[in-house]
C-alpha atoms as a PDB file:
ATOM      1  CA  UNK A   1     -55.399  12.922 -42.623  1.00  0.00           C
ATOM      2  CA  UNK A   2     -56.576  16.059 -43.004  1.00  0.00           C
ATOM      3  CA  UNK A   3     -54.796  19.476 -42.387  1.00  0.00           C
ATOM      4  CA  UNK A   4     -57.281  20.397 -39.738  1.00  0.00           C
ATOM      5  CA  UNK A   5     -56.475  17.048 -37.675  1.00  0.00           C
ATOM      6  CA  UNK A   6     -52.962  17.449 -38.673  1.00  0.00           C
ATOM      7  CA  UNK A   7     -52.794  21.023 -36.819  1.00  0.00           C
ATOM      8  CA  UNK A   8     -54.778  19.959 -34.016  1.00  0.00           C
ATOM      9  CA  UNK A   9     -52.141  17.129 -33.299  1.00  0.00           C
ATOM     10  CA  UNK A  10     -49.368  19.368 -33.284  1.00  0.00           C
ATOM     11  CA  UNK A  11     -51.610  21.801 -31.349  1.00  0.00           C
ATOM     12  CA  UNK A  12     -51.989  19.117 -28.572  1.00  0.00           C
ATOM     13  CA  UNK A  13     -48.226  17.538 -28.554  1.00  0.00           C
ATOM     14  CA  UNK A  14     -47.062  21.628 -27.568  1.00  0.00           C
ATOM     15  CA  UNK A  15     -49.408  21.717 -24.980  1.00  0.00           C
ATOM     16  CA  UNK A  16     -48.187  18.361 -23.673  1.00  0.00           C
ATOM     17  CA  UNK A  17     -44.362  19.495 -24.093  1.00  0.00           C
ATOM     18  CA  UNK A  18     -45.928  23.312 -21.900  1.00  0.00           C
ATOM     19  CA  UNK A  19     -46.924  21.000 -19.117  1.00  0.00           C
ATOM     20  CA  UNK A  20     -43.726  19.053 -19.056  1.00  0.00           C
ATOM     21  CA  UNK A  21     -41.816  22.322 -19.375  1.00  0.00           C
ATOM     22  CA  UNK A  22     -44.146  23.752 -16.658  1.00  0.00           C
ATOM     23  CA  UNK A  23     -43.737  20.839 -14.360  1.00  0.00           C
ATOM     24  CA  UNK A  24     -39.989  21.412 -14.678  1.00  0.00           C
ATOM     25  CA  UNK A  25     -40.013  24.675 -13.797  1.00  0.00           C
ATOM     26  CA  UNK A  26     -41.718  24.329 -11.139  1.00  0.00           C
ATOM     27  CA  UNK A  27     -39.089  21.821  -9.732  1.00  0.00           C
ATOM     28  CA  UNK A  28     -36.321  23.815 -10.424  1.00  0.00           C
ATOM     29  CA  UNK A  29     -38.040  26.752  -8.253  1.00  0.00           C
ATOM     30  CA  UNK A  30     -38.574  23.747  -5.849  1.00  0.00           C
ATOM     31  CA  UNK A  31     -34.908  23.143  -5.566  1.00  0.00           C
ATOM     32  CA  UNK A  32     -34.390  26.705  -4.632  1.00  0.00           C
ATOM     33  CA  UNK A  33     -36.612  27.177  -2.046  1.00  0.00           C
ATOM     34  CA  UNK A  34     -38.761  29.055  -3.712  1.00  0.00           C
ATOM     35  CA  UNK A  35     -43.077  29.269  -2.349  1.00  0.00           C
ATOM     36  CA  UNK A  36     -45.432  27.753  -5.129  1.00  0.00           C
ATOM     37  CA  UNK A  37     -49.030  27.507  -4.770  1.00  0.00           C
ATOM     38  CA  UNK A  38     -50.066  24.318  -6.183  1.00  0.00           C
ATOM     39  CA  UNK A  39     -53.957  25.356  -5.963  1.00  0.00           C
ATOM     40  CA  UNK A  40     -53.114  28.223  -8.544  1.00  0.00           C
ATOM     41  CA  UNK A  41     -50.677  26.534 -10.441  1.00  0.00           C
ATOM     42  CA  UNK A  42     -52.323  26.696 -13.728  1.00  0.00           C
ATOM     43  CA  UNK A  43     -52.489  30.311 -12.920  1.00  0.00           C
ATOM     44  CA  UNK A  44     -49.494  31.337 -11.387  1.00  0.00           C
ATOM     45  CA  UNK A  45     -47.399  29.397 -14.325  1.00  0.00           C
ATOM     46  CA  UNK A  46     -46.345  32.380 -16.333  1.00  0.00           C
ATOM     47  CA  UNK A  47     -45.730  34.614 -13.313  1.00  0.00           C
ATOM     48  CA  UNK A  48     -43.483  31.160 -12.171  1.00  0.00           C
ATOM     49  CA  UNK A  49     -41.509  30.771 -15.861  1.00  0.00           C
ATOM     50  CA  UNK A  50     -40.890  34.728 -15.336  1.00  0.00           C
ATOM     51  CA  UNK A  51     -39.534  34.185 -12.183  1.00  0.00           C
ATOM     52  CA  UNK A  52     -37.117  31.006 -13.306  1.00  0.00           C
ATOM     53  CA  UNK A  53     -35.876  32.987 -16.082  1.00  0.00           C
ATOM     54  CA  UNK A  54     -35.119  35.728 -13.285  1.00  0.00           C
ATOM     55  CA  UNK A  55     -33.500  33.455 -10.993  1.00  0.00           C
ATOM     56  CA  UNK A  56     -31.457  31.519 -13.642  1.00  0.00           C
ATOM     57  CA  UNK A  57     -30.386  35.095 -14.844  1.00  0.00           C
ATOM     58  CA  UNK A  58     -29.334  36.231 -11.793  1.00  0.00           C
ATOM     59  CA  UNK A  59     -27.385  32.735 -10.987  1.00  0.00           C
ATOM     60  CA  UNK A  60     -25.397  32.305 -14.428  1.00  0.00           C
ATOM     61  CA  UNK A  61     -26.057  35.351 -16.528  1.00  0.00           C
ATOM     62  CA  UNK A  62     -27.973  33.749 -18.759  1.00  0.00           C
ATOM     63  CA  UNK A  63     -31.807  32.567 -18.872  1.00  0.00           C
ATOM     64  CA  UNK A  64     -32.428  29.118 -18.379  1.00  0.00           C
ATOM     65  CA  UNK A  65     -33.343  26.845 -21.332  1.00  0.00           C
ATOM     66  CA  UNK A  66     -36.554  25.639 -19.569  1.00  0.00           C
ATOM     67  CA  UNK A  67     -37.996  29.066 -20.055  1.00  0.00           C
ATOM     68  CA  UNK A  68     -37.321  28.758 -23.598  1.00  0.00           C
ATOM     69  CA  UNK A  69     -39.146  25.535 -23.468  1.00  0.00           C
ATOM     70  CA  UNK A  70     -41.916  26.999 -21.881  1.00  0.00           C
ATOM     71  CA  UNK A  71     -42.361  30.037 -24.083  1.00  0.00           C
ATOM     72  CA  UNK A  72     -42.255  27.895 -27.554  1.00  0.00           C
ATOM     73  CA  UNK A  73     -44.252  25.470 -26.336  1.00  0.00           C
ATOM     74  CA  UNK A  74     -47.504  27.835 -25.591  1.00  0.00           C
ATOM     75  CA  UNK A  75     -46.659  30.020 -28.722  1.00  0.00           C
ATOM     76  CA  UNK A  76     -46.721  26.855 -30.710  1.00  0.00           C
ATOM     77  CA  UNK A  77     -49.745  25.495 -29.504  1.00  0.00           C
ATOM     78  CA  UNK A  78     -51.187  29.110 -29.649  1.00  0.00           C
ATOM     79  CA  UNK A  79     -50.891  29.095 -33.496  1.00  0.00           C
ATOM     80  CA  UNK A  80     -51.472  25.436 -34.393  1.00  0.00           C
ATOM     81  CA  UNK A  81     -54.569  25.589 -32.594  1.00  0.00           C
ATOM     82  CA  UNK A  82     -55.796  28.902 -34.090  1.00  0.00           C
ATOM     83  CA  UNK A  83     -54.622  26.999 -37.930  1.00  0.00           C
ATOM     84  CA  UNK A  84     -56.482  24.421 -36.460  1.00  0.00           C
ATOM     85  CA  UNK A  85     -59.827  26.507 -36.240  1.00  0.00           C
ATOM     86  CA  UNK A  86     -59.283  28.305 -39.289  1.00  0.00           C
ATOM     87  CA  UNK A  87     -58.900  25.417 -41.316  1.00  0.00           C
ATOM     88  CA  UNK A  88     -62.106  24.070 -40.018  1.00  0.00           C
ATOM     89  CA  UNK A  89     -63.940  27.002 -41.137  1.00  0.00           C
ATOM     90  CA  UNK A  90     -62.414  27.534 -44.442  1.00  0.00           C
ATOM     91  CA  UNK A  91     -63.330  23.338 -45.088  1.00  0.00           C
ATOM     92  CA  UNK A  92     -66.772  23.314 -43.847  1.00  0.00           C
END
């Protein structure tokens, strides 16, 4: 296996893990009666994570672990997939 694929998988398991994390934030905000527009809700994701975290702050003085979920899981992907790009170019 090559690095390139190698990076790319990783690159594709944290965007799966940002969609679950997503999805679960989006129930949680659910739960609490909060308005989500399912149209935009590839859109409206990060303005929804900010929102948990706000939310979970305000309910237990602490942010909720599902932001931290969130926020990993794009960075990750974010990097793996630029390696993944860069490794291409430097092999080809």
């Amino acid at each position: 296996m090559t690095l390139t694929i190698f990076f790319a998988v990783i690159a594709f398991i944290a965007v799966g893990w940002y969609i679950v994390a997503g999805i679960k934030i989006v129930n949680e905000l659910m739960k609490r009666k909060q308005k989500i527009q399912f149209i935009l809700l590839n859109v409206m994701l990060p303005i929804y994570a900010h929102r948990y975290k706000k939310i979970t702050m305000e309910e237990t003085g602490k942010v909720g672990s599902l932001f931290y979920h969130w926020l990993i899981a794009i960075n990750t992907a974010l990097v793996f997939g630029i390696a993944a790009i860069a490794t291409k170019i430097i092999q080809s």
